[in-house]
Protein backbone atom coordinates (compact mmCIF):
# COMPACT_ATOMS: atom_id res chain seq x y z
CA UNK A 1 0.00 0.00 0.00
CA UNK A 2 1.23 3.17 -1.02
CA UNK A 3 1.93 5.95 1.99
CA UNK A 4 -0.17 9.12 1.41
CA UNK A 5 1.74 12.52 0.05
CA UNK A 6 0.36 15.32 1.41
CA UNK A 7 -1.92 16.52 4.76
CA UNK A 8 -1.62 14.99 8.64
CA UNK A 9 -5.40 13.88 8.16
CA UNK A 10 -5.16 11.50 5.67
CA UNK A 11 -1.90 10.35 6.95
CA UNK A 12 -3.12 9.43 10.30
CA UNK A 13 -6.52 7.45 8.50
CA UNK A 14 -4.03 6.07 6.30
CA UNK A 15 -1.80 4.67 9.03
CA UNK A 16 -4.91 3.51 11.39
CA UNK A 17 -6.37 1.55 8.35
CA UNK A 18 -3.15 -0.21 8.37
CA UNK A 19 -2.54 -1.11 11.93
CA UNK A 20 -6.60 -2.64 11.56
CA UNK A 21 -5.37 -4.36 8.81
CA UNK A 22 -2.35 -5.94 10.94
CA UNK A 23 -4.07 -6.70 13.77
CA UNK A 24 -4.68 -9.97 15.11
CA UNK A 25 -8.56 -10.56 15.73
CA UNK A 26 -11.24 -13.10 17.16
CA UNK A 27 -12.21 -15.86 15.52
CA UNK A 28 -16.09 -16.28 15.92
CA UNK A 29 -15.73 -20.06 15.74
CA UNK A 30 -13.15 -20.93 17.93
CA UNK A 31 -12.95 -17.64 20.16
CA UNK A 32 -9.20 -17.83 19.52
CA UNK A 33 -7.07 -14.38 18.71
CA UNK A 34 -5.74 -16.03 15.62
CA UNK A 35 -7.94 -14.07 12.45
CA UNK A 36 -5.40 -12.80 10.32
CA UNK A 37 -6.32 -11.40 6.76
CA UNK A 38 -5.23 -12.89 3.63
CA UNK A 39 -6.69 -10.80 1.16
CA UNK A 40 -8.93 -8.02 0.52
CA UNK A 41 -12.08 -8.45 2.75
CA UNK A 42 -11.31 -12.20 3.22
CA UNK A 43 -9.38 -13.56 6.73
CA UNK A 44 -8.84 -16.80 8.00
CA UNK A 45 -8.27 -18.85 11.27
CA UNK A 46 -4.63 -19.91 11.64
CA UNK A 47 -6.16 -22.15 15.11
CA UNK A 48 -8.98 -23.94 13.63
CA UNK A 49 -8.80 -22.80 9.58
CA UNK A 50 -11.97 -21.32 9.18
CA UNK A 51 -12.26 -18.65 6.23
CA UNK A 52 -14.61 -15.62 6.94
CA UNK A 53 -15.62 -12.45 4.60
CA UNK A 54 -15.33 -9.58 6.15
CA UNK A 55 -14.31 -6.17 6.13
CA UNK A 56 -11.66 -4.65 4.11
CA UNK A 57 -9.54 -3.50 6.67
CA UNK A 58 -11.11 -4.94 9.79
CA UNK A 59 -12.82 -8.11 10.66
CA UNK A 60 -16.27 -6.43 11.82
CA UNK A 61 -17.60 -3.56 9.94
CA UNK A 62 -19.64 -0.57 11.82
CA UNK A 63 -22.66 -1.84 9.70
CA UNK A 64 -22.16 -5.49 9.99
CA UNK A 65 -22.03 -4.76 13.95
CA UNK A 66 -25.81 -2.94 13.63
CA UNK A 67 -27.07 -6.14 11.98
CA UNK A 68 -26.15 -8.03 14.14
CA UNK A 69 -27.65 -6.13 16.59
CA UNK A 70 -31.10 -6.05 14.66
CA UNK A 71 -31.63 -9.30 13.97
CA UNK A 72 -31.06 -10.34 17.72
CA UNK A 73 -33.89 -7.96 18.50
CA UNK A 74 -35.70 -10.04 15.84
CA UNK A 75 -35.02 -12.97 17.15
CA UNK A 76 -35.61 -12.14 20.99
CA UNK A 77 -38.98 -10.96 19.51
CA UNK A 78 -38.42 -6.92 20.56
């Protein structure tokens, strides 16, 4: 990924979208720290090998996260 040129701003979102994109996260099968991403929007399980699509730069995605919220409400029958 190419750095940005010019401006603090975008050099800061720049630099937080790639320490996301590092990060270790949870796996929602296992509950393991082990999700690492292999490609755009796709990460995998290095513990128990599961593949999940996700975000681009993160594994959960603000709207992904609302959802999830909504359709528990659904199901608890809110």
């Amino acid at each position: 990924m190419k750095s940005p040129r010019y401006g603090r701003r975008i050099r800061k979102l720049a630099g937080a979208a790639t320490k996301k994109k590092k990060d270790s996260y949870e796996c929602p099968k296992c509950g393991k720290k082990s999700v690492k991403r292999i490609s755009y929007a796709l990460w995998k399980c290095n513990s128990c090998g599961a593949k999940i699509a996700g975000g681009a730069y993160s594994l959960n995605t603000p709207v992904g996260n609302s959802a999830k919220r909504m359709l528990a409400k659904e199901e608890a029958g809110e």
